[in-house]
Protein backbone atom coordinates (compact mmCIF):
# COMPACT_ATOMS: atom_id res chain seq x y z
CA UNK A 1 19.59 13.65 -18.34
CA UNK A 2 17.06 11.75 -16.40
CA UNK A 3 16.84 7.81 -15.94
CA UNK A 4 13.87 6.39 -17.16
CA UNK A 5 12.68 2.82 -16.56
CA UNK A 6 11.44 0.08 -19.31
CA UNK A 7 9.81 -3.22 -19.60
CA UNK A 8 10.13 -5.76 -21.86
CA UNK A 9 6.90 -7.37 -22.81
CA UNK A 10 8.88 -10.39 -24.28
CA UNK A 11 11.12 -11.39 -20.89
CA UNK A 12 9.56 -9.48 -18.41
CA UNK A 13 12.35 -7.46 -17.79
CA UNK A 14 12.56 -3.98 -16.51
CA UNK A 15 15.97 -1.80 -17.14
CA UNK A 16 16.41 1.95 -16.55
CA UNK A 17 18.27 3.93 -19.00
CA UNK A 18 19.62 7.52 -18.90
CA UNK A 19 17.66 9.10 -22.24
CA UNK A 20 17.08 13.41 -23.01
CA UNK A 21 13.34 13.63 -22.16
CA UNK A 22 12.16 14.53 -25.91
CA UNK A 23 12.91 10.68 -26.51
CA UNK A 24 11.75 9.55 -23.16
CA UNK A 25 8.34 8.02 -24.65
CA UNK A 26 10.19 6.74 -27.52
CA UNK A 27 10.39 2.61 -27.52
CA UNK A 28 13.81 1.23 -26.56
CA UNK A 29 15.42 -2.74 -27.31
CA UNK A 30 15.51 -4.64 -24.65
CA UNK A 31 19.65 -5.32 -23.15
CA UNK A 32 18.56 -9.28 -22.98
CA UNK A 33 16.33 -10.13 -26.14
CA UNK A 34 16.65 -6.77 -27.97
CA UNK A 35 12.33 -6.54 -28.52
CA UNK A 36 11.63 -2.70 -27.98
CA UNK A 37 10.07 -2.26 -24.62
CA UNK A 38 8.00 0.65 -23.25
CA UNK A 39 8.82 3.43 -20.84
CA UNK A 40 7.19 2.48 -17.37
CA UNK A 41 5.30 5.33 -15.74
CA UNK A 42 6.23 5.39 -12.38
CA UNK A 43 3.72 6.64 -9.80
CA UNK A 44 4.81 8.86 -6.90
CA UNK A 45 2.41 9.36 -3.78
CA UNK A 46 2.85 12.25 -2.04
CA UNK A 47 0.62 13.14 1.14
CA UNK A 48 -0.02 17.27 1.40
CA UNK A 49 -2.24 17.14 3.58
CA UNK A 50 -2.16 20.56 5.70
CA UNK A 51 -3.28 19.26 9.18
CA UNK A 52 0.24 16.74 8.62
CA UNK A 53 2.50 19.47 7.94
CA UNK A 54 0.90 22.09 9.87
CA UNK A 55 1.63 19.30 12.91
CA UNK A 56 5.36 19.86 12.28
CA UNK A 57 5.94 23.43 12.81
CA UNK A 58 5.91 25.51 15.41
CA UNK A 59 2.34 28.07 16.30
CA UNK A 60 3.09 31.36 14.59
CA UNK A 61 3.31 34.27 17.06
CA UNK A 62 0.77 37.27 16.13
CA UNK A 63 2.28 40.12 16.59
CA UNK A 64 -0.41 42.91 16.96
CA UNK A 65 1.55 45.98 18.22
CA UNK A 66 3.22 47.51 15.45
């Protein structure tokens, strides 16, 4: 199951907990106050840029003469 993290409008505090994804968006209480907090949508940056990874490998032989 994944981990999913949650923050507490109430304290301000953010706590992960392991949930099944169908209750993922679901609201859960809070481990300090107990007020149900919202899932926090983390955001994931991830550079694909070709010329980058292109810049790692090696220049393909052609082979021509079959």
């Amino acid at each position: 199951m994944p981990v999913y993290t949650y923050r507490c409008e109430q304290c301000s505090e953010d706590f992960e907990k392991i949930r099944p994804m169908s209750r993922a968006s679901e609201p859960y209480p809070c481990p300090t106050c107990e007020t149900d907090s919202d899932r926090v949508v983390s955001a994931v940056f991830e550079n694909n840029s070709t010329k980058n990874r292109s810049a790692n490998f090696p220049k393909r032989k052609r082979y021509t003469n079959w």
